[in-house]
C-alpha atoms as a PDB file:
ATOM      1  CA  UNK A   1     -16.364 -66.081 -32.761  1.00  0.00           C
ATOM      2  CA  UNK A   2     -15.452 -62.559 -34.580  1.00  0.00           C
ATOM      3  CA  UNK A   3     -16.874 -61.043 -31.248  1.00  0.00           C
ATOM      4  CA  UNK A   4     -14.859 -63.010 -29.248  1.00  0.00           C
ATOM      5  CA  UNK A   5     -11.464 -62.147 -30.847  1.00  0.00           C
ATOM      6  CA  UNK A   6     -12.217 -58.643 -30.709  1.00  0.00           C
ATOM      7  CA  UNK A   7     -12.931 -58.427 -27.030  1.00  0.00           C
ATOM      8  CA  UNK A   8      -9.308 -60.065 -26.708  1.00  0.00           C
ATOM      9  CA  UNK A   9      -7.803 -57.725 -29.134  1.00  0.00           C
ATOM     10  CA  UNK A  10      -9.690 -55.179 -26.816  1.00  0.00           C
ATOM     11  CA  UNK A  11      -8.115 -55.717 -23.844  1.00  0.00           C
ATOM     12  CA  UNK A  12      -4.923 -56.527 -24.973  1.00  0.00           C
ATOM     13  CA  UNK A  13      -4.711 -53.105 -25.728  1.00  0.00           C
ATOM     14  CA  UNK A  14      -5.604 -51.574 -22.917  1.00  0.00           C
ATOM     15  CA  UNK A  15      -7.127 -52.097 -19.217  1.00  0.00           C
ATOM     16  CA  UNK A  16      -8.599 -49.883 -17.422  1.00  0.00           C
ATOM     17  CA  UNK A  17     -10.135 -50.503 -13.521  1.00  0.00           C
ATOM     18  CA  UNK A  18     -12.155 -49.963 -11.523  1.00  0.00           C
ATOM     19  CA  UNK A  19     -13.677 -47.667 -14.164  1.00  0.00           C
ATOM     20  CA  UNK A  20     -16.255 -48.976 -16.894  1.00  0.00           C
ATOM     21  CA  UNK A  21     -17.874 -48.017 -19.868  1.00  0.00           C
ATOM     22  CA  UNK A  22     -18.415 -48.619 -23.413  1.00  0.00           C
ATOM     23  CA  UNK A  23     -16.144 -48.142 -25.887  1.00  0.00           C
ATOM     24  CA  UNK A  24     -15.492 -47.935 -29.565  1.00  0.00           C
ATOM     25  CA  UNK A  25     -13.021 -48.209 -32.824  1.00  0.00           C
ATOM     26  CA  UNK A  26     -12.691 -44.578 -33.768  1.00  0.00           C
ATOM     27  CA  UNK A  27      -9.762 -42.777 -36.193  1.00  0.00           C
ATOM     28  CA  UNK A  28      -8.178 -40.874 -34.353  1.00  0.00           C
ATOM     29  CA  UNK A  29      -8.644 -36.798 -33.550  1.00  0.00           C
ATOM     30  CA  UNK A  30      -6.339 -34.282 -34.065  1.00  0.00           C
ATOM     31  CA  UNK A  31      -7.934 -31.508 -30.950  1.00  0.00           C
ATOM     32  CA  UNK A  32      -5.536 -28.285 -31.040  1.00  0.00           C
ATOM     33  CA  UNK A  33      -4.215 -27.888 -27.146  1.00  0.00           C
ATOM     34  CA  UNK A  34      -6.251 -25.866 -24.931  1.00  0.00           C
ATOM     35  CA  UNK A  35      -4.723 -23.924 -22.071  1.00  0.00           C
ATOM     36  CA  UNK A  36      -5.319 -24.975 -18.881  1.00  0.00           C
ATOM     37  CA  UNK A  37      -7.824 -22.631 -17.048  1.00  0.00           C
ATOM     38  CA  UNK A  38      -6.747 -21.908 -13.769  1.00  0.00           C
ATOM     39  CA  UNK A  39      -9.291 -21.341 -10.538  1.00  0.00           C
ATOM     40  CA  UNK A  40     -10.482 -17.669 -10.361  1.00  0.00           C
ATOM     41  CA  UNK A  41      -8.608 -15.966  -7.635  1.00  0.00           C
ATOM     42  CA  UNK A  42     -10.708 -15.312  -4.386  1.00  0.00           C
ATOM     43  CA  UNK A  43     -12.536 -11.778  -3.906  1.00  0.00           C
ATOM     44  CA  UNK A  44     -10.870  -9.869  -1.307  1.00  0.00           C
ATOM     45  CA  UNK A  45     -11.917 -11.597   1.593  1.00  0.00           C
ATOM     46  CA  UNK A  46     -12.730  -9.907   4.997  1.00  0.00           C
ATOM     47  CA  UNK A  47     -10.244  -9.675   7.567  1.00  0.00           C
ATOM     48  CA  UNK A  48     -10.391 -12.663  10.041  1.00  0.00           C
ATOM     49  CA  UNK A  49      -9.264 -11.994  13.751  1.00  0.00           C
ATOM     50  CA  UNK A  50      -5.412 -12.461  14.179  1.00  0.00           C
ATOM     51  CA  UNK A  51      -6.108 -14.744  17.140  1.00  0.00           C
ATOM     52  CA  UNK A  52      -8.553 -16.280  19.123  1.00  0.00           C
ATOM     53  CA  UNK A  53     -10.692 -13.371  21.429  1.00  0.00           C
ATOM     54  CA  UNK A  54      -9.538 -13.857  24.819  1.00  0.00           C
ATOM     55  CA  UNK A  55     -13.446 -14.189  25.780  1.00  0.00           C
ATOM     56  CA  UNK A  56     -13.279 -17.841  23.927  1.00  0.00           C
ATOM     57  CA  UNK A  57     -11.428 -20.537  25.214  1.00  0.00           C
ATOM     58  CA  UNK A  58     -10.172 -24.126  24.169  1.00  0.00           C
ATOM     59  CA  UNK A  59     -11.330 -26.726  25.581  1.00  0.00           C
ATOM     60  CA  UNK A  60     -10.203 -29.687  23.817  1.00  0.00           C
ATOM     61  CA  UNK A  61      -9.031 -31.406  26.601  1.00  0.00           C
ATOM     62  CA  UNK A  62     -11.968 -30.164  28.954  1.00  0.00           C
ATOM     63  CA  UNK A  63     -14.572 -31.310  26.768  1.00  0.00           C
ATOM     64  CA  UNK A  64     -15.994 -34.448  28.603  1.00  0.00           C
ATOM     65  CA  UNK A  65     -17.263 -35.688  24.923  1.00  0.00           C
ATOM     66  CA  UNK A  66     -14.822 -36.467  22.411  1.00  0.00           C
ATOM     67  CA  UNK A  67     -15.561 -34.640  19.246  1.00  0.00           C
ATOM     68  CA  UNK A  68     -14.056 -36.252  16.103  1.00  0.00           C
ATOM     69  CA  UNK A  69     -11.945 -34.691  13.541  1.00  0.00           C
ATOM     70  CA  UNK A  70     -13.951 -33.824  10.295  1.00  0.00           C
ATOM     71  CA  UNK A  71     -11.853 -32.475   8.124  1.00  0.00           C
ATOM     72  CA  UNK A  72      -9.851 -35.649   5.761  1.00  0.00           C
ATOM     73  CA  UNK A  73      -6.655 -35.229   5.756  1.00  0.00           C
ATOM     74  CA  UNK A  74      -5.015 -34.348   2.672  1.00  0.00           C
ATOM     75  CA  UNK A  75      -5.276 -36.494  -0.047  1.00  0.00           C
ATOM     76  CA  UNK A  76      -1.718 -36.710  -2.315  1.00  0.00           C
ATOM     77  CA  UNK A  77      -2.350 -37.833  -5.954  1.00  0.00           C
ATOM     78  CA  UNK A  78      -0.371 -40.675  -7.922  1.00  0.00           C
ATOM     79  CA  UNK A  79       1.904 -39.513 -10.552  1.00  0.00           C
ATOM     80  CA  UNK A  80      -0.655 -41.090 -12.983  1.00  0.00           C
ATOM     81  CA  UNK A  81      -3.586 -38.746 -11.299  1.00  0.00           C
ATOM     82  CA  UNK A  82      -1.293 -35.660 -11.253  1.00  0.00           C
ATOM     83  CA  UNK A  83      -0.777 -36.276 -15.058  1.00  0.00           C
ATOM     84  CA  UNK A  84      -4.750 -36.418 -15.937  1.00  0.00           C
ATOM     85  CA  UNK A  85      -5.373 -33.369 -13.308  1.00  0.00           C
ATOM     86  CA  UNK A  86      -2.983 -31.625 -15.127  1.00  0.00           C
ATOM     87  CA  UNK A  87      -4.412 -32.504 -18.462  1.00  0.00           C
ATOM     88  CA  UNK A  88      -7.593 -31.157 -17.269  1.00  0.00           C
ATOM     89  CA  UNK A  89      -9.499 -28.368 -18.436  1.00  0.00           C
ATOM     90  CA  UNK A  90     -10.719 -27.249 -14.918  1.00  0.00           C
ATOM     91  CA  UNK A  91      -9.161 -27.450 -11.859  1.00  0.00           C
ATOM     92  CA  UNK A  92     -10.301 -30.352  -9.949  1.00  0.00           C
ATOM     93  CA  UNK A  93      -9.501 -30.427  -5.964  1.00  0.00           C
ATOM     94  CA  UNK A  94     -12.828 -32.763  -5.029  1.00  0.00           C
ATOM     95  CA  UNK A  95     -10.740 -35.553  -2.864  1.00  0.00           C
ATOM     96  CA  UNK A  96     -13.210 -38.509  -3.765  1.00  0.00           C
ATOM     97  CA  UNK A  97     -12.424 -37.941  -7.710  1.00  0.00           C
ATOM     98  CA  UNK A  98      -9.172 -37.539  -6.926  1.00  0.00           C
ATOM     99  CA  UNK A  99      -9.412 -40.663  -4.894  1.00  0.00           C
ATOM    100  CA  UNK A 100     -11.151 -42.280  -7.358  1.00  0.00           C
ATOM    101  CA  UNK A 101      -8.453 -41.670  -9.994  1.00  0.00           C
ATOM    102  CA  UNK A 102      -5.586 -42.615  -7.486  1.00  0.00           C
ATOM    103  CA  UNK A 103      -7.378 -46.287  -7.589  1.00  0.00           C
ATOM    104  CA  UNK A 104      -7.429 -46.649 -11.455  1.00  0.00           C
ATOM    105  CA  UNK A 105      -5.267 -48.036 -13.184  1.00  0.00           C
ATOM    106  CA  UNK A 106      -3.912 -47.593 -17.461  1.00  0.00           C
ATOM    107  CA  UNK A 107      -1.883 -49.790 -19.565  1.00  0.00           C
ATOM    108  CA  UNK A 108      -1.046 -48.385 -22.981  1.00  0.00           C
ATOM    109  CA  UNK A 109       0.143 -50.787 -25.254  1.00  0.00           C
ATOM    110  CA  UNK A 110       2.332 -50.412 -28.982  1.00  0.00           C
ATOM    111  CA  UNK A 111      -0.680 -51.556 -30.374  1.00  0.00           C
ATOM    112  CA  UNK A 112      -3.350 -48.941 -29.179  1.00  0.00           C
ATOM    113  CA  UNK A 113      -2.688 -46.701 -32.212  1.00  0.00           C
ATOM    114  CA  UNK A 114      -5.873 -45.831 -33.363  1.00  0.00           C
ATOM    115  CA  UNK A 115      -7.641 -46.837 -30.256  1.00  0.00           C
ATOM    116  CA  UNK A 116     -10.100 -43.972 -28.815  1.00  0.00           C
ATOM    117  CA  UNK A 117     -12.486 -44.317 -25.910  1.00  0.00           C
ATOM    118  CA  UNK A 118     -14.180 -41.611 -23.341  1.00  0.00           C
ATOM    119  CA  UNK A 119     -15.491 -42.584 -20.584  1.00  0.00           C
ATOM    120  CA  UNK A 120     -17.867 -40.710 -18.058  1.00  0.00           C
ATOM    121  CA  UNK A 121     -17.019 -40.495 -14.788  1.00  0.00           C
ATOM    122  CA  UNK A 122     -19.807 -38.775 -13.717  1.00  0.00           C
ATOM    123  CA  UNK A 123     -21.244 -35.479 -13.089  1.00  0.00           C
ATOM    124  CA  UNK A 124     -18.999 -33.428 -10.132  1.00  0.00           C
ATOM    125  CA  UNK A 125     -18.738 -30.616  -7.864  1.00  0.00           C
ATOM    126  CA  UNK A 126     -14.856 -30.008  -8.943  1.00  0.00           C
ATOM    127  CA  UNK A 127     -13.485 -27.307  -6.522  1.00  0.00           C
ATOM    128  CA  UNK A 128     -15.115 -24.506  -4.650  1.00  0.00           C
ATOM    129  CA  UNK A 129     -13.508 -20.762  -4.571  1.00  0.00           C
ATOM    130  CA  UNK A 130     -13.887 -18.497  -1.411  1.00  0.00           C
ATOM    131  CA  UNK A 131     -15.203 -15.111  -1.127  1.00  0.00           C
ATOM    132  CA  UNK A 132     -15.527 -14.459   2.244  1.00  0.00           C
ATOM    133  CA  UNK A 133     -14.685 -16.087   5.250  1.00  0.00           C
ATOM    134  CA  UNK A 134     -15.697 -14.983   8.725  1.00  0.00           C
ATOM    135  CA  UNK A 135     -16.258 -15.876  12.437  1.00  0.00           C
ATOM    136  CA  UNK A 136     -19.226 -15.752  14.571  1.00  0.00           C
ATOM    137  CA  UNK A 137     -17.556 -16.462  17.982  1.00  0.00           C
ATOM    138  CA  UNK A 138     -21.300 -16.428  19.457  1.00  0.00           C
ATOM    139  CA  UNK A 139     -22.590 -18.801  16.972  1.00  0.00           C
ATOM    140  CA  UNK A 140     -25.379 -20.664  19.652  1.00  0.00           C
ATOM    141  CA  UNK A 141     -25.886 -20.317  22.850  1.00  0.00           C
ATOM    142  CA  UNK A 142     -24.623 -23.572  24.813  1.00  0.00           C
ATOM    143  CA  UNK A 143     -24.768 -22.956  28.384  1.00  0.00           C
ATOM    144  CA  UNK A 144     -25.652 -20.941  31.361  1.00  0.00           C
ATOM    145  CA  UNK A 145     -24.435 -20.810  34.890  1.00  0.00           C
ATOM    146  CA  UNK A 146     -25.926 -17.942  37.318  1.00  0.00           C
ATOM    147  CA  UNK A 147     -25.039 -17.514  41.042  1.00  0.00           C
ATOM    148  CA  UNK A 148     -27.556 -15.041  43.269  1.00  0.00           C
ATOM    149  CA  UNK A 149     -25.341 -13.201  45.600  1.00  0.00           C
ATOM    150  CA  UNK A 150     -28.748 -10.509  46.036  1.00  0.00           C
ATOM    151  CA  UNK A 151     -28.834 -11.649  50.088  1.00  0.00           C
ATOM    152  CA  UNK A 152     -24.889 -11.855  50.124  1.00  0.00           C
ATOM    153  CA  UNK A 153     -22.226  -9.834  51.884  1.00  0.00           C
ATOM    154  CA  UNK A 154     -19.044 -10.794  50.353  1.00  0.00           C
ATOM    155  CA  UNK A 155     -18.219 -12.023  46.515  1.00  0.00           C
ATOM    156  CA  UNK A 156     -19.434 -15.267  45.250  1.00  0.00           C
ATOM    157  CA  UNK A 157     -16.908 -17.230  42.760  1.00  0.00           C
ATOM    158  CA  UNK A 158     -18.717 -18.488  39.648  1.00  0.00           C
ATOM    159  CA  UNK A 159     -16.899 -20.522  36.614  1.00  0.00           C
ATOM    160  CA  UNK A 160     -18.422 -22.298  33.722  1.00  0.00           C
ATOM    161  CA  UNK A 161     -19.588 -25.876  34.153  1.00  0.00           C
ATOM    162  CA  UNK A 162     -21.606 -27.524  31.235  1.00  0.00           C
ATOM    163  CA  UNK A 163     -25.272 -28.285  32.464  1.00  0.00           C
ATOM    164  CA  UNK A 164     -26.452 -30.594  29.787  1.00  0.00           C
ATOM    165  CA  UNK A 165     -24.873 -32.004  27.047  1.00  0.00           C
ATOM    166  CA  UNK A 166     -25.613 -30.189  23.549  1.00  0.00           C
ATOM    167  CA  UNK A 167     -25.056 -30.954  19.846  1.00  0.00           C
ATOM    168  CA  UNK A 168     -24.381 -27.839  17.379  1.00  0.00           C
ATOM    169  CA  UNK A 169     -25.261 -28.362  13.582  1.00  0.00           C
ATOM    170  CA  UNK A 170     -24.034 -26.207  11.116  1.00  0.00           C
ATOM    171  CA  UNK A 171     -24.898 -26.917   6.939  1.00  0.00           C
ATOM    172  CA  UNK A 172     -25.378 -25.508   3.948  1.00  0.00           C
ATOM    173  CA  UNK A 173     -27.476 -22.628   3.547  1.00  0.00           C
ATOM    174  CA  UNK A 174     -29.107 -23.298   0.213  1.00  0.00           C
ATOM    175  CA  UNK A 175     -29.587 -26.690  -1.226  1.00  0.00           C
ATOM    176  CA  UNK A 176     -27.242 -27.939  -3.919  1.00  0.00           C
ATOM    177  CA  UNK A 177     -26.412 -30.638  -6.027  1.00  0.00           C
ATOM    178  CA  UNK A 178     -24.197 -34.061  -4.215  1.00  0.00           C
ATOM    179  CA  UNK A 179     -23.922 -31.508  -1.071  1.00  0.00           C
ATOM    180  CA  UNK A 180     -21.820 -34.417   0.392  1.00  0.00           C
ATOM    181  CA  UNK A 181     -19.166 -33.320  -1.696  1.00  0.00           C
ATOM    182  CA  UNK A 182     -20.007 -29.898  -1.663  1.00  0.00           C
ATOM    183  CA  UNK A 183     -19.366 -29.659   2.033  1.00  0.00           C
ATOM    184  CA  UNK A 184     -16.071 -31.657   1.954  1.00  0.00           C
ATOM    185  CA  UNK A 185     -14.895 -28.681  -0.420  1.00  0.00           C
ATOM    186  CA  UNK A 186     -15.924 -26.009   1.543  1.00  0.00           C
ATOM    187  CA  UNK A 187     -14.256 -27.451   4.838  1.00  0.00           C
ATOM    188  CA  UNK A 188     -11.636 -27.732   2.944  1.00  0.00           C
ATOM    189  CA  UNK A 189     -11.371 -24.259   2.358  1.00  0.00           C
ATOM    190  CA  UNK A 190     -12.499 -22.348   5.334  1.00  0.00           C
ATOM    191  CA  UNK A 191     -10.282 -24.465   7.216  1.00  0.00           C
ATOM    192  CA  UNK A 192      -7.230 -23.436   5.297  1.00  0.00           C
ATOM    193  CA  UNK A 193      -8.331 -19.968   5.893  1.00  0.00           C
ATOM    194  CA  UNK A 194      -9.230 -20.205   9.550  1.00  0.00           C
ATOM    195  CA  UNK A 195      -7.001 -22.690  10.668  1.00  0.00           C
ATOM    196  CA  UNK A 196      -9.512 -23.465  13.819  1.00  0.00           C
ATOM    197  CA  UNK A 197     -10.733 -27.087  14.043  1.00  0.00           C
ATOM    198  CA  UNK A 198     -14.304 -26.849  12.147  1.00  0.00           C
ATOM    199  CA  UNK A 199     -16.606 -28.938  10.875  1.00  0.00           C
ATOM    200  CA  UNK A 200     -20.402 -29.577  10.530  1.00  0.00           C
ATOM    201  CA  UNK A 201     -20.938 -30.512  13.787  1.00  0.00           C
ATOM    202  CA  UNK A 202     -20.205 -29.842  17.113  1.00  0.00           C
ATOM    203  CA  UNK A 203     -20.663 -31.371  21.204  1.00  0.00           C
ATOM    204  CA  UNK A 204     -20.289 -30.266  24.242  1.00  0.00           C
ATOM    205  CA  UNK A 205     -20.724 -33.133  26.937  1.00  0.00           C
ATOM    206  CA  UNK A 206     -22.203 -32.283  29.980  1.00  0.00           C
ATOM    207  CA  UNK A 207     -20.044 -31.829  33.203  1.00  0.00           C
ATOM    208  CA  UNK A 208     -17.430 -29.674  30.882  1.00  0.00           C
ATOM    209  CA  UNK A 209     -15.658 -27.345  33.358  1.00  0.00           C
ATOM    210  CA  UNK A 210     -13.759 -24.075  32.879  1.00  0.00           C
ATOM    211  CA  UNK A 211     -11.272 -22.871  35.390  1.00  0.00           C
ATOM    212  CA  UNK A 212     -12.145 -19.627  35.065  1.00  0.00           C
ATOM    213  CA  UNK A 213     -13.610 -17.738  38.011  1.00  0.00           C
ATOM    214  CA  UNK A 214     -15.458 -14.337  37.493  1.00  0.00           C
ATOM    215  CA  UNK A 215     -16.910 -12.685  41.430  1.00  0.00           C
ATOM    216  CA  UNK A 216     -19.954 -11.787  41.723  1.00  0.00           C
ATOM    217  CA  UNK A 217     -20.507  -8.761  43.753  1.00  0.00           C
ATOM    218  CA  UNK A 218     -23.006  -8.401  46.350  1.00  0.00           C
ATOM    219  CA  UNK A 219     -26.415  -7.585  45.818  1.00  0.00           C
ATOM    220  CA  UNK A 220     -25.982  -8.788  42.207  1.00  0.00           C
ATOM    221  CA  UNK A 221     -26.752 -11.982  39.841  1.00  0.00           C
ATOM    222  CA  UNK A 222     -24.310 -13.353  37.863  1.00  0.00           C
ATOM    223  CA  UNK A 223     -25.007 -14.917  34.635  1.00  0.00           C
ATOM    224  CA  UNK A 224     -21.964 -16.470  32.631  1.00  0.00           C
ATOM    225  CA  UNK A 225     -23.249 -17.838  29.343  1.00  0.00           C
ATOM    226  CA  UNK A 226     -21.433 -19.870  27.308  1.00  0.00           C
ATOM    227  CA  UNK A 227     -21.490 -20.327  22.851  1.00  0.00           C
ATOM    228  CA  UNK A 228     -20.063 -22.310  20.247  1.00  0.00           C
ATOM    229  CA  UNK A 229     -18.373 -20.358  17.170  1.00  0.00           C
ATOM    230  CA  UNK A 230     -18.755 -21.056  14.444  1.00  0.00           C
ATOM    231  CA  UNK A 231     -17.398 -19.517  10.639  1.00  0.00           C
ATOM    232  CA  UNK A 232     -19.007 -18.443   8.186  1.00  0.00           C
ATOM    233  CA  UNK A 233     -17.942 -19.167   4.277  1.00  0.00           C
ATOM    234  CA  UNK A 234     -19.590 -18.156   1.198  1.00  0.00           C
ATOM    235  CA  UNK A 235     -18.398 -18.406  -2.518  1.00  0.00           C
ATOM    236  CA  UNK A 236     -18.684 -20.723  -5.906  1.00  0.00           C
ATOM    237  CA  UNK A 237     -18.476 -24.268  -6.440  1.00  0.00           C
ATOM    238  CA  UNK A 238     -17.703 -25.135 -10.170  1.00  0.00           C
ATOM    239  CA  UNK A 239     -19.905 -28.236 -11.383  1.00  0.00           C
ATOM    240  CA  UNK A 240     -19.085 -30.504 -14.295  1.00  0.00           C
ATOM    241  CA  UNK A 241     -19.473 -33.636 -16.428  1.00  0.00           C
ATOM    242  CA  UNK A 242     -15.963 -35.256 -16.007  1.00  0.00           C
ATOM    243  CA  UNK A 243     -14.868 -37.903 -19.194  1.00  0.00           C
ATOM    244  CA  UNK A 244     -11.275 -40.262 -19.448  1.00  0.00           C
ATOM    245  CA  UNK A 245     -10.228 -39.467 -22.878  1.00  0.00           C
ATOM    246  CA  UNK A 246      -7.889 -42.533 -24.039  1.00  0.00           C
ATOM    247  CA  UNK A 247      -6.636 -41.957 -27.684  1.00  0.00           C
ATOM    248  CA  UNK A 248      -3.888 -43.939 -28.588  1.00  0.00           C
ATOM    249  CA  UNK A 249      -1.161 -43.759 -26.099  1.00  0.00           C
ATOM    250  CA  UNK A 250      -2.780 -40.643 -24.415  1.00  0.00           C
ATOM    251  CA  UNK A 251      -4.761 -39.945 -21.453  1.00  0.00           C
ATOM    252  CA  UNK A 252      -6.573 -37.208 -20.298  1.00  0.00           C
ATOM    253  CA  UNK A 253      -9.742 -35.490 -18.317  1.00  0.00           C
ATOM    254  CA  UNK A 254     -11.853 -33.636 -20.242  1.00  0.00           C
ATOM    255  CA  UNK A 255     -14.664 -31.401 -18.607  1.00  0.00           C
ATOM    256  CA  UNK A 256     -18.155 -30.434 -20.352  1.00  0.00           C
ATOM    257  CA  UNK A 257     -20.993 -28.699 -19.105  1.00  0.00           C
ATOM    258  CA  UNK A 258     -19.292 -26.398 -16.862  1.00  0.00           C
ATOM    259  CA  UNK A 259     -21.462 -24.443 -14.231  1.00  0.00           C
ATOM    260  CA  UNK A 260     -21.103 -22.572 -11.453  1.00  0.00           C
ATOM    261  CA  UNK A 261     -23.537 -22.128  -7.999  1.00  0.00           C
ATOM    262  CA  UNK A 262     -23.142 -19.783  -5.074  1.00  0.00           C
ATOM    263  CA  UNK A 263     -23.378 -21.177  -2.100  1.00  0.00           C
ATOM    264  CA  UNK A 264     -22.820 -20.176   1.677  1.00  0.00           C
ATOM    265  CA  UNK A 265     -22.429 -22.661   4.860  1.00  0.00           C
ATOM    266  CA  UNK A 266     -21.898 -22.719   8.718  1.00  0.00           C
ATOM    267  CA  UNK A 267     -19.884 -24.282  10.334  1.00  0.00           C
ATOM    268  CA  UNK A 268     -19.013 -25.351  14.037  1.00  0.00           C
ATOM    269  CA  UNK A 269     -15.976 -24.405  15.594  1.00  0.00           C
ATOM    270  CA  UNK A 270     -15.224 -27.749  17.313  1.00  0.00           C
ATOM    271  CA  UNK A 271     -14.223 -27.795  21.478  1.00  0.00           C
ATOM    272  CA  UNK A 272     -14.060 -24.195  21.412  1.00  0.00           C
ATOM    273  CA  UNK A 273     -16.461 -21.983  24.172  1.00  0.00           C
ATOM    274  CA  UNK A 274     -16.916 -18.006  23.916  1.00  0.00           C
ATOM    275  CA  UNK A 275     -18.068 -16.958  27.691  1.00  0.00           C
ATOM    276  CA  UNK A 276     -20.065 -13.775  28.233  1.00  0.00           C
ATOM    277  CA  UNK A 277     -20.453 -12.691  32.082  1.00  0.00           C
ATOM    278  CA  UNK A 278     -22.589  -9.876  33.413  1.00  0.00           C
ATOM    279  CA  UNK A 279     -24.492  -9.259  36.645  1.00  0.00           C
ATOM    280  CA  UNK A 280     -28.404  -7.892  37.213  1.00  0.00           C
ATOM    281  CA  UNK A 281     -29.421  -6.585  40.500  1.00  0.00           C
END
């Protein structure tokens, strides 16, 4: 009966979903505040091209398959969520916490005082810091078209026409913990510094055509090849073991076990095509 009473005192006090754990009657702790660390400022990164080579061309609306978008779109926390990332002692920018914490809910209640639980969220890659960011625009080779004007008198037009349909993979280039969410960081990232449309995977469906004619001269082969970018990212991602703090009326994150991992990753740039023509006798 006692322990029936008490689980009614319990949550009269305060709810808290769709989070669980275990908690317990504690006095409560006086913690002097801690400044907030902020995210280490990025090395000085490499310079990226100020556009797009004129050798690489888009072809979004060319591309005969449809490629979907990769990166989420960005993910705007509640006013309860801004509050504990504030209260945090790391930065946190991984989307699925964030979306996590946008889905719980807290009622305090005048008769919390006194109340203390922590609950663990789990153990989380919490935001990833660039150091360099660059572009391969001949990432893998994708295509080749070739027109043997050797017997020919005049020049031969030749433009780009996808032969087979191929998929590109990029990844990670060293395994790491809940790479998942490593990878949705990094995207993330590179993509704000790129601003191409990358992701972790790339087609190009066969029959894609380019209108863009190079002549072959006589006596000559022509080769046009054709490759997928791709960038290049490398930097840190910042690990930790993420708890809800409740004490009282208060709420806040609180971050232990802090590490850090370098980590590097390709990735794709999506319905994009770098062509390379020359001619062999």
């Amino acid at each position: 009966m006692l322990r029936i009473l008490l689980a009614l005192l319990l949550s009269m006090i305060i709810g808290v979903s769709p989070v669980h754990a275990s908690e317990k009657q504690t006095p409560p702790k006086t913690e002097a505040k801690k400044p907030i660390p902020q995210k280490p400022p990025a090395e000085k990164r490499q310079a990226l091209p100020t556009k797009v080579p004129q050798s690489t061309v888009d072809i979004s609306k060319e591309n005969t398959y449809p490629n979907p978008e990769q990166n989420e779109p960005e993910l705007q926390p509640s006013p309860l969520t801004r509050s504990l990332l504030e209260s945090s002692n790391v930065e946190i920018e991984n989307p699925t916490l964030i979306r996590l914490l946008n889905e719980s809910t807290i009622h305090p209640s005048k008769l919390s005082i006194g109340y203390h639980a922590r609950i663990f969220l789990g153990k989380w890659p919490l935001n990833y810091t660039s150091s360099k960011t660059t572009v391969n625009w001949e990432y893998k080779k994708v295509n080749e078209n070739r027109i043997d004007n050797r017997g020919g008198n005049q020049m031969q037009p030749l433009s780009y026409r996808q032969e087979r349909q191929v998929h590109v993979k990029g990844g990670l280039t060293a395994s790491v913990p809940n790479e998942k969410e490593v990878k949705k960081l990094m995207l993330m990232e590179a993509s704000k510094n790129t601003e191409l449309p990358i992701g972790f995977s790339t087609v190009v469906g066969y029959g894609t055509k380019i209108d863009r004619v190079y002549h072959v001269e006589p006596k000559k082969v022509g080769h046009l090849y054709g490759y997928v970018p791709a960038v290049n990212e490398k930097g840190k991602v910042t690990y930790g073991e993420v708890y809800l703090v409740l004490d009282g009326g208060k709420k806040k994150i609180d971050v232990k076990n802090i590490t850090q991992q370098g980590i590097g990753a390709w990735m794709p740039v999506q319905d994009y095509i770098s062509l390379r023509y020359f001619s062999t006798k």
